[in-house]
C-alpha atoms as a PDB file:
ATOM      1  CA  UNK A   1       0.000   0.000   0.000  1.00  0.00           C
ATOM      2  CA  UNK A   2       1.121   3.243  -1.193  1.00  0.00           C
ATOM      3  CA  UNK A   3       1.268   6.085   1.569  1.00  0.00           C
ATOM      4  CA  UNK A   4       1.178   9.198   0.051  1.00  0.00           C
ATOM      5  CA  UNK A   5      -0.481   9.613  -3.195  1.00  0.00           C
ATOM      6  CA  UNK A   6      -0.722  12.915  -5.504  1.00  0.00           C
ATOM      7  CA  UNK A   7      -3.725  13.979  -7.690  1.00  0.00           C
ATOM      8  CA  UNK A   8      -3.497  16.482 -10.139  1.00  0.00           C
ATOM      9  CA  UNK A   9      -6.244  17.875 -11.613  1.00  0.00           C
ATOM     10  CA  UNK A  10      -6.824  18.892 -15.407  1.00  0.00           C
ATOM     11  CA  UNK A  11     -10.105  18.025 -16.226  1.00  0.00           C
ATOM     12  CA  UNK A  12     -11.506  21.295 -16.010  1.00  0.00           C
ATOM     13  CA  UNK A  13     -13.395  23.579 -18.746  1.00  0.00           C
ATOM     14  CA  UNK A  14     -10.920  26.445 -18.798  1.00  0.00           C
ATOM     15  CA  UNK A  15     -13.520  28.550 -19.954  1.00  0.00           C
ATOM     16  CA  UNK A  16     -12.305  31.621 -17.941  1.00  0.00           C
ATOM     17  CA  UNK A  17      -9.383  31.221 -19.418  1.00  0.00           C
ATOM     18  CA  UNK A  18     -11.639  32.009 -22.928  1.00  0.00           C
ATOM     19  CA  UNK A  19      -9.019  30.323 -25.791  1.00  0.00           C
ATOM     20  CA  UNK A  20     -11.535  27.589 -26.413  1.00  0.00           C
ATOM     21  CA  UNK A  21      -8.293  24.684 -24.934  1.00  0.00           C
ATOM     22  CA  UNK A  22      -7.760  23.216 -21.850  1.00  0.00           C
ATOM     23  CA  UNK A  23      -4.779  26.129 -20.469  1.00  0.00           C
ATOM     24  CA  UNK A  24      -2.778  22.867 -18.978  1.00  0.00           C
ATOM     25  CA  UNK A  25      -1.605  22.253 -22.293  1.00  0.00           C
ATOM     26  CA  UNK A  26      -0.370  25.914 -22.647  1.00  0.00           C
ATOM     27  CA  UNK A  27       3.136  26.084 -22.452  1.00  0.00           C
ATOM     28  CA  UNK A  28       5.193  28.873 -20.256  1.00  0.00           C
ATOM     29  CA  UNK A  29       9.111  28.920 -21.103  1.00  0.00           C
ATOM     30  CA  UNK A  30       8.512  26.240 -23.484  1.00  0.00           C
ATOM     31  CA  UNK A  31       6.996  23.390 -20.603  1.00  0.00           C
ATOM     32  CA  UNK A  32       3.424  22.803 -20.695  1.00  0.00           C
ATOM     33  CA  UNK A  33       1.425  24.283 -17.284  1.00  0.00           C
ATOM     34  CA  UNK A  34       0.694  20.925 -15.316  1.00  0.00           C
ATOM     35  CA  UNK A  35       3.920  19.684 -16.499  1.00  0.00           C
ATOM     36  CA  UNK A  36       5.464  21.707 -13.113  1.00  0.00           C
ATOM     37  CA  UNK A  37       3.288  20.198 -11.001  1.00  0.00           C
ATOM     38  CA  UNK A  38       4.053  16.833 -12.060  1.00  0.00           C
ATOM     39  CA  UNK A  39       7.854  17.140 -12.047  1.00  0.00           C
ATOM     40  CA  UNK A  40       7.288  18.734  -8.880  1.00  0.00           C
ATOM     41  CA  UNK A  41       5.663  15.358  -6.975  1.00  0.00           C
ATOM     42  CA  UNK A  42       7.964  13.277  -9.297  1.00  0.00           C
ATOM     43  CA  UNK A  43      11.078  14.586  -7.380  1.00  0.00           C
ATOM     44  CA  UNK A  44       9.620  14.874  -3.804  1.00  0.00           C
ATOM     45  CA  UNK A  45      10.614  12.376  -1.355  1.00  0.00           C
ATOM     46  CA  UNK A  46       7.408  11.761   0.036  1.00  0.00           C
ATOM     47  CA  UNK A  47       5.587  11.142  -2.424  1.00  0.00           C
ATOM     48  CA  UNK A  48       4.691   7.401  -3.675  1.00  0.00           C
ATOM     49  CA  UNK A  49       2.809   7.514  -6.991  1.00  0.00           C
ATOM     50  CA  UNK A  50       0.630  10.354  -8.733  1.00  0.00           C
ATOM     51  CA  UNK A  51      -2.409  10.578 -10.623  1.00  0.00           C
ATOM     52  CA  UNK A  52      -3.986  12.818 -13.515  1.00  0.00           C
ATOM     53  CA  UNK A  53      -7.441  13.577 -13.593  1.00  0.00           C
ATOM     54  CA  UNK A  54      -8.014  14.299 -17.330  1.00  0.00           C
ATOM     55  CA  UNK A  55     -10.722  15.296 -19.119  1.00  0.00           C
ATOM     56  CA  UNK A  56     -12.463  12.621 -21.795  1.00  0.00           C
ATOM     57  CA  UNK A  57     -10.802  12.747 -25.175  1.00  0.00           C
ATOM     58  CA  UNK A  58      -7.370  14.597 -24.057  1.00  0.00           C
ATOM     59  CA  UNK A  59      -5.462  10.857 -22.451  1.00  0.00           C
ATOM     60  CA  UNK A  60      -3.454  11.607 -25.739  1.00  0.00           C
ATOM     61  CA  UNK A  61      -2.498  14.873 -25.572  1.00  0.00           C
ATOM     62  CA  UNK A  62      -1.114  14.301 -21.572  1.00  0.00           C
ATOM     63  CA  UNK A  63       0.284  10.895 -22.589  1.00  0.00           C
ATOM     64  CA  UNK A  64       2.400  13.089 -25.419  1.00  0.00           C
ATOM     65  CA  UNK A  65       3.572  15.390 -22.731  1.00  0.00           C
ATOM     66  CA  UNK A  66       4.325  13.441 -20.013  1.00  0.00           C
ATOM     67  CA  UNK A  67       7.189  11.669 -22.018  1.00  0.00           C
ATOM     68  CA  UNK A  68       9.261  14.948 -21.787  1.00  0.00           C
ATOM     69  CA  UNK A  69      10.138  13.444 -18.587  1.00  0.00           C
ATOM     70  CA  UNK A  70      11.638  10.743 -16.632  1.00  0.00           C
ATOM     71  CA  UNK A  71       9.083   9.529 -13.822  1.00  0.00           C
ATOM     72  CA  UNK A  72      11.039   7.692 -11.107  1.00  0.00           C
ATOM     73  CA  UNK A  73       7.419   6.313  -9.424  1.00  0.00           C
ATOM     74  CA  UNK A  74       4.271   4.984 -10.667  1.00  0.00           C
ATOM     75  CA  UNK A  75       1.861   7.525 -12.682  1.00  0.00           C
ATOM     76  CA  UNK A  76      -2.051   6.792 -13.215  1.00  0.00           C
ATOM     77  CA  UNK A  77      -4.187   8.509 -15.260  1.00  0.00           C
ATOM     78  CA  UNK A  78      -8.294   8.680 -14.075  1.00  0.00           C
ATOM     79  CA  UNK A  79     -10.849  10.367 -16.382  1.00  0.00           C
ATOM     80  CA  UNK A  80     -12.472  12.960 -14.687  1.00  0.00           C
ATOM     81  CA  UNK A  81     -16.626  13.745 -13.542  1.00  0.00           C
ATOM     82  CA  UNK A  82     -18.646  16.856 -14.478  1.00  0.00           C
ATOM     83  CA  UNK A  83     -17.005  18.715 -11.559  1.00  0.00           C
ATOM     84  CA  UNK A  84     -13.771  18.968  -9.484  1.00  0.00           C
ATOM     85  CA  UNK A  85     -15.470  17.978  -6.837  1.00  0.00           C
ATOM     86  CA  UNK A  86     -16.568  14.413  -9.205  1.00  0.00           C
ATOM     87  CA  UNK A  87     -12.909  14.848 -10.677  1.00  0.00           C
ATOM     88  CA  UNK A  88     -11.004  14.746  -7.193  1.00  0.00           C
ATOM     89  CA  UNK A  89     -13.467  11.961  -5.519  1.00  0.00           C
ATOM     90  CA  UNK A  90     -12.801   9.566  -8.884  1.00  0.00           C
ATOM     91  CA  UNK A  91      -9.458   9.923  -8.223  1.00  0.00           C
ATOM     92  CA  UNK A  92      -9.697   9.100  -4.398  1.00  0.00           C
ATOM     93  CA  UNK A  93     -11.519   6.031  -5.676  1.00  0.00           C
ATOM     94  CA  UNK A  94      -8.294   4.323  -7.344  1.00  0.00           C
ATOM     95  CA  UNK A  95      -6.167   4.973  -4.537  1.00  0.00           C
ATOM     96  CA  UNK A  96      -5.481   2.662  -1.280  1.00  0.00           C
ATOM     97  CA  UNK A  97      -2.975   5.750  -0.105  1.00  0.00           C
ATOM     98  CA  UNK A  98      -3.312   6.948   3.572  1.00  0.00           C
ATOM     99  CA  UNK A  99      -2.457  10.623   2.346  1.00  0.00           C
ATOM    100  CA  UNK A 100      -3.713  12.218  -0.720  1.00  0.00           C
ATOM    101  CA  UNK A 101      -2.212  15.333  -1.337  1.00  0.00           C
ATOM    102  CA  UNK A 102      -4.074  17.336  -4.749  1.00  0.00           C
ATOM    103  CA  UNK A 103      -2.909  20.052  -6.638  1.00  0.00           C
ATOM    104  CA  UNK A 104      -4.616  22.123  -9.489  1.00  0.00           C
ATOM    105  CA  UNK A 105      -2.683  21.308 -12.319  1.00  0.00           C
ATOM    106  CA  UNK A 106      -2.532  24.956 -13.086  1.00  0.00           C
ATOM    107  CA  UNK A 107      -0.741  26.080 -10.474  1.00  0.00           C
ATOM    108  CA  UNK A 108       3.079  26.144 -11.886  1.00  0.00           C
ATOM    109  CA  UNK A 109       4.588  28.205  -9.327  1.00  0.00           C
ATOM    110  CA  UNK A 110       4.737  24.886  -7.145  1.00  0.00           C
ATOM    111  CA  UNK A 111       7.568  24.866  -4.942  1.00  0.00           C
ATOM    112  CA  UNK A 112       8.912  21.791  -3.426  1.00  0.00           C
ATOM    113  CA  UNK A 113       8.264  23.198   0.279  1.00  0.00           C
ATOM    114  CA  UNK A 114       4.550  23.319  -0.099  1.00  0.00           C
ATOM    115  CA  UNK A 115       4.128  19.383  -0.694  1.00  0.00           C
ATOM    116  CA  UNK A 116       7.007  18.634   2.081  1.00  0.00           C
ATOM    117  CA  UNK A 117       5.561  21.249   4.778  1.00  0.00           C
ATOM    118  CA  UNK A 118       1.993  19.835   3.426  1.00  0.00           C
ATOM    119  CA  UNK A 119       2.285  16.036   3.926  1.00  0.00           C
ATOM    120  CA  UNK A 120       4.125  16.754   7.383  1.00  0.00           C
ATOM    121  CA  UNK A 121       1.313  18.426   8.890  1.00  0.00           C
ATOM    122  CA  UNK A 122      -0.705  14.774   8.063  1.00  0.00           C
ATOM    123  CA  UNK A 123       0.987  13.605  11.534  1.00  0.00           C
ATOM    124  CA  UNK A 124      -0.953  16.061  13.463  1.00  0.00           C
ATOM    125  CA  UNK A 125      -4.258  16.593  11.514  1.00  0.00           C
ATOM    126  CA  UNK A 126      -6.470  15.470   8.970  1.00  0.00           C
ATOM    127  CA  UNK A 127      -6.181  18.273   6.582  1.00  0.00           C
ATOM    128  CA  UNK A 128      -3.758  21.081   5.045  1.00  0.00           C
ATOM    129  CA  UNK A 129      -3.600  23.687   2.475  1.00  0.00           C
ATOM    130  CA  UNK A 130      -1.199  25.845   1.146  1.00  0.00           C
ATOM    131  CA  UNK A 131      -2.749  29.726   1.407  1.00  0.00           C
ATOM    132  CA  UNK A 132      -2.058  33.435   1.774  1.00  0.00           C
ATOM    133  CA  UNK A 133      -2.708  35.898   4.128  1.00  0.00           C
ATOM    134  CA  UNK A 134      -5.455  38.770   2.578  1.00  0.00           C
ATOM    135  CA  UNK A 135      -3.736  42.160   1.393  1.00  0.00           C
ATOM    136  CA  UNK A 136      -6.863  43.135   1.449  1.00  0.00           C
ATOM    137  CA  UNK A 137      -9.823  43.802   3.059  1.00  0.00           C
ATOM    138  CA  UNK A 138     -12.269  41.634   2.986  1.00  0.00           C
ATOM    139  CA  UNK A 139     -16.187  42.138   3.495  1.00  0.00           C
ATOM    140  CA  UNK A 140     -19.211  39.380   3.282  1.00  0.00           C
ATOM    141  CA  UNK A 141     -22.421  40.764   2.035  1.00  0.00           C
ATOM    142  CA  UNK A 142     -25.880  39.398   1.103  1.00  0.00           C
ATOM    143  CA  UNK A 143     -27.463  37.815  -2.491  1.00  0.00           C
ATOM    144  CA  UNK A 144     -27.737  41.966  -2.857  1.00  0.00           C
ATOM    145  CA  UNK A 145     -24.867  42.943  -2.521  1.00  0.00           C
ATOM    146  CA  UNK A 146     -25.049  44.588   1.057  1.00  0.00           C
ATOM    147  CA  UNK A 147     -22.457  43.982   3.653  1.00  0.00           C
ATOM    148  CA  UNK A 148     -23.322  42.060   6.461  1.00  0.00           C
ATOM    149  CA  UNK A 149     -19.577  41.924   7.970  1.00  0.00           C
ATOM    150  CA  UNK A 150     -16.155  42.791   7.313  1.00  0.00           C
ATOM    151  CA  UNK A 151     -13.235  40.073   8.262  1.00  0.00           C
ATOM    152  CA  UNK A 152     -10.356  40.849  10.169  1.00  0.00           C
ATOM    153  CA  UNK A 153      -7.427  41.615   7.947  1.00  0.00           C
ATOM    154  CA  UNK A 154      -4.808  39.268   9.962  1.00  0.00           C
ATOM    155  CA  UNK A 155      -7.212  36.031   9.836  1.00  0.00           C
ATOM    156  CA  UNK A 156      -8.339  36.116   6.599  1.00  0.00           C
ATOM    157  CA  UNK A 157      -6.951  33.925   4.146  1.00  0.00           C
ATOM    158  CA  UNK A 158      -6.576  33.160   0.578  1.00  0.00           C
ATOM    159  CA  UNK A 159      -6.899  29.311  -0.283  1.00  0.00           C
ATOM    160  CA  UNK A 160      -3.977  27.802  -2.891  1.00  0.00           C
ATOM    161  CA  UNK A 161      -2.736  24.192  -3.554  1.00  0.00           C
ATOM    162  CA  UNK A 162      -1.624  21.829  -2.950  1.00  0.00           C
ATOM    163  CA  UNK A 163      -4.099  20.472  -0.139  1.00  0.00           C
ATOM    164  CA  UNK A 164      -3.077  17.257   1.444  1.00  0.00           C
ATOM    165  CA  UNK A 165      -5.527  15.042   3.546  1.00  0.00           C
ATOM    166  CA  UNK A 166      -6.456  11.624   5.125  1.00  0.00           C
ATOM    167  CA  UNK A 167      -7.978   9.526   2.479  1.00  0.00           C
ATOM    168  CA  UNK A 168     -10.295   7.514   4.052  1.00  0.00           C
ATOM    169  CA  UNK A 169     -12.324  10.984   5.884  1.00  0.00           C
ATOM    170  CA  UNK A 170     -12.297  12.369   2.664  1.00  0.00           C
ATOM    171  CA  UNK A 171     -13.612  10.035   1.107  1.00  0.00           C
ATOM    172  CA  UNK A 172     -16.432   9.422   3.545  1.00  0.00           C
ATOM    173  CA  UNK A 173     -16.932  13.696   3.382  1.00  0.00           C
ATOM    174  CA  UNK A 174     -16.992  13.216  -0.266  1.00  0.00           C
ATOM    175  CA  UNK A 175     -19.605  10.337  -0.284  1.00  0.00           C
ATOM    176  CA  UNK A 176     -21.911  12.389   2.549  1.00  0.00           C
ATOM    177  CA  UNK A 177     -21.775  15.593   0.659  1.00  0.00           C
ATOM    178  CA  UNK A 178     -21.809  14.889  -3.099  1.00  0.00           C
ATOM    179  CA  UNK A 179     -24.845  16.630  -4.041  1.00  0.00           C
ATOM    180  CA  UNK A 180     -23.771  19.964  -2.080  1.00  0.00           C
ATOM    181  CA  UNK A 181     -23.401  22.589  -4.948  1.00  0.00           C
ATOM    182  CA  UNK A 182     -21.840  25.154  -2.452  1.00  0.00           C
ATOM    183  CA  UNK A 183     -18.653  23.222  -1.901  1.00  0.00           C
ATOM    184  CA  UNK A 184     -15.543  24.524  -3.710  1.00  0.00           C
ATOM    185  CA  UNK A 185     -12.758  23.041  -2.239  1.00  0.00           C
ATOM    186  CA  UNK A 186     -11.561  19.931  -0.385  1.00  0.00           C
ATOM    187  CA  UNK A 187     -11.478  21.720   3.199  1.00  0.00           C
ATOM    188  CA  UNK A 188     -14.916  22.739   3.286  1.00  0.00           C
ATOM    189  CA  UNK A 189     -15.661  18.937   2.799  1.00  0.00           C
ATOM    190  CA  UNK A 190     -13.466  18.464   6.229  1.00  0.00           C
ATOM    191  CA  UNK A 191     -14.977  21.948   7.551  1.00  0.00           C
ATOM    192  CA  UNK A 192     -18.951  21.039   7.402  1.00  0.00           C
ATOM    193  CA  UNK A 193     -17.559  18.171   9.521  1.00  0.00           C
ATOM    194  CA  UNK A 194     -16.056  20.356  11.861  1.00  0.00           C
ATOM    195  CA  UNK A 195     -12.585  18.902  11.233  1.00  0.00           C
ATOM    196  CA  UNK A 196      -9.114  21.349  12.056  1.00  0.00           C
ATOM    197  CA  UNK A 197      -7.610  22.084   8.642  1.00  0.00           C
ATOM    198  CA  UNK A 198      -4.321  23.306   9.128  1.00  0.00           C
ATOM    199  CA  UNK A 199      -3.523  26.453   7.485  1.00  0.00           C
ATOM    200  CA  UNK A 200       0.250  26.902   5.922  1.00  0.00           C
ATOM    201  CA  UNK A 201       1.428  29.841   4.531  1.00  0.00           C
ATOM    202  CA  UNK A 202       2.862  29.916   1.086  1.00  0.00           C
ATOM    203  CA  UNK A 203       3.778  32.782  -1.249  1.00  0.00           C
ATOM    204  CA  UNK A 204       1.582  35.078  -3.316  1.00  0.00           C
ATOM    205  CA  UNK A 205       3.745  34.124  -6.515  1.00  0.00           C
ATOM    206  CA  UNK A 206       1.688  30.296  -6.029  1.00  0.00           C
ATOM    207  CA  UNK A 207      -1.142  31.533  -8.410  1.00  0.00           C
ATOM    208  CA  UNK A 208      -3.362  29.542 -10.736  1.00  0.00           C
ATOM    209  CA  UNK A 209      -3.766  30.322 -14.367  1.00  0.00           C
ATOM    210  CA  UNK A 210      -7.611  32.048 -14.769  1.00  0.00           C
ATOM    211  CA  UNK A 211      -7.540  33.426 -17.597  1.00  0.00           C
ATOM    212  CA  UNK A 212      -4.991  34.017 -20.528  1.00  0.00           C
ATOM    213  CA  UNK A 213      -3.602  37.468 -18.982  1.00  0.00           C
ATOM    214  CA  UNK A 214      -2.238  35.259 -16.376  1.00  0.00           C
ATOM    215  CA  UNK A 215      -0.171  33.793 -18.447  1.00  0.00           C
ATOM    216  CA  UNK A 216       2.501  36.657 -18.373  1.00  0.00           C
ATOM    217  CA  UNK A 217       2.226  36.923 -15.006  1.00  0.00           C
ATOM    218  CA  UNK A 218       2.918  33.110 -14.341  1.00  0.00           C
ATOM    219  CA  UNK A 219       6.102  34.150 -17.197  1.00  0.00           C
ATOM    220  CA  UNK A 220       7.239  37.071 -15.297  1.00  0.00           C
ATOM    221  CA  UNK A 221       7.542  35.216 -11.716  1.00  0.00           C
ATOM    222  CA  UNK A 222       9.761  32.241 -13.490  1.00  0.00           C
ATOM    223  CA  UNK A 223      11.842  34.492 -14.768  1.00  0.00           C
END
């Protein structure tokens, strides 16, 4: 049995991103997007084997690109469901790992600390996540757009990836809350259960590709 297992998603629409392709096959300094994540889990330490959630009809395209480089443990590729929230629980299905630890696949800023400080935190609770403290302030308001409250500055944060959890309670959150439209991230799974996730803080260079303008951005931070 495998311990720690990475998912990487790229199943999703991209439709933000508004060039009518998935953006994880865009390339920044001539390496496709997810292709950082994945050489990222392929050289940590801690991590056993990896899956791809893809989307139906591209297993050819990532197959293509994933030959660029050497993989030194096991890789599996999982078609993905109608959501990320489908896309990450099929993946959980073909894993026997006690850790999962899942990363949007268009997130190439990456950076080898995340998944080690990530996975470490797994001895001491259930649940992780990479994330940034709020530059800004932050207010909740109603469907009408009135505020209701304002947060405080210095404990409001900004959720990333990677997110790293036990398996088997995500799973189970998963299964009990599958037809909740309102979830939009793996800790809020863990949260309606009123299960600690541990927040760790990361760097504000850790974004994910939106849309195309981010693109430059993304190019501007690797260089």
């Amino acid at each position: 049995m495998n311990n720690v297992t990475a998912i990487i998603l790229v199943a999703g629409s991209s439709t933000r991103y508004g060039q009518n392709r998935n953006k994880n096959f865009d390339k920044v300094n001539e390496k496709e997007i997810f292709l950082y994540s994945l050489e990222a889990f392929n050289n940590n330490k801690l991590v056993d084997d990896i899956i791809i959630v893809y989307k139906s009809g591209e297993e050819g395209i990532i197959n293509n690109i994933i030959k660029k480089i050497t993989l030194n443990k096991p890789l599996k590729l999982v078609i993905g469901g109608n959501s990320r929230q489908e896309s990450v629980y099929n993946a959980l299905t073909k894993t026997d790992s006690k850790t999962v630890i899942i990363q949007d696949g268009a997130r190439p800023m990456i950076k080898q600390r995340f998944i080690t400080e990530c996975i470490n935190e797994m001895d001491s609770y259930y649940g992780a996540t990479i994330a940034v403290k709020s530059k800004d302030t932050i207010k909740i308001s109603d469907d009408d757009g009135i505020v209701l409250q304002t947060t405080l500055r210095k404990n409001t944060w900004l959720i990333q990836t990677p997110q790293c959890f036990n398996r088997q309670i995500l799973v189970e959150a998963h299964e009990k809350y599958k037809n909740d439209n309102t979830i939009t991230d793996d800790c809020m799974l863990l949260e309606k259960e009123g299960i600690k996730i541990k927040l760790i803080e990361g760097d504000y260079s850790n974004i994910k590709v939106t849309t195309f303008d981010d693109l430059n951005l993304v190019k501007s931070y690797l260089s």
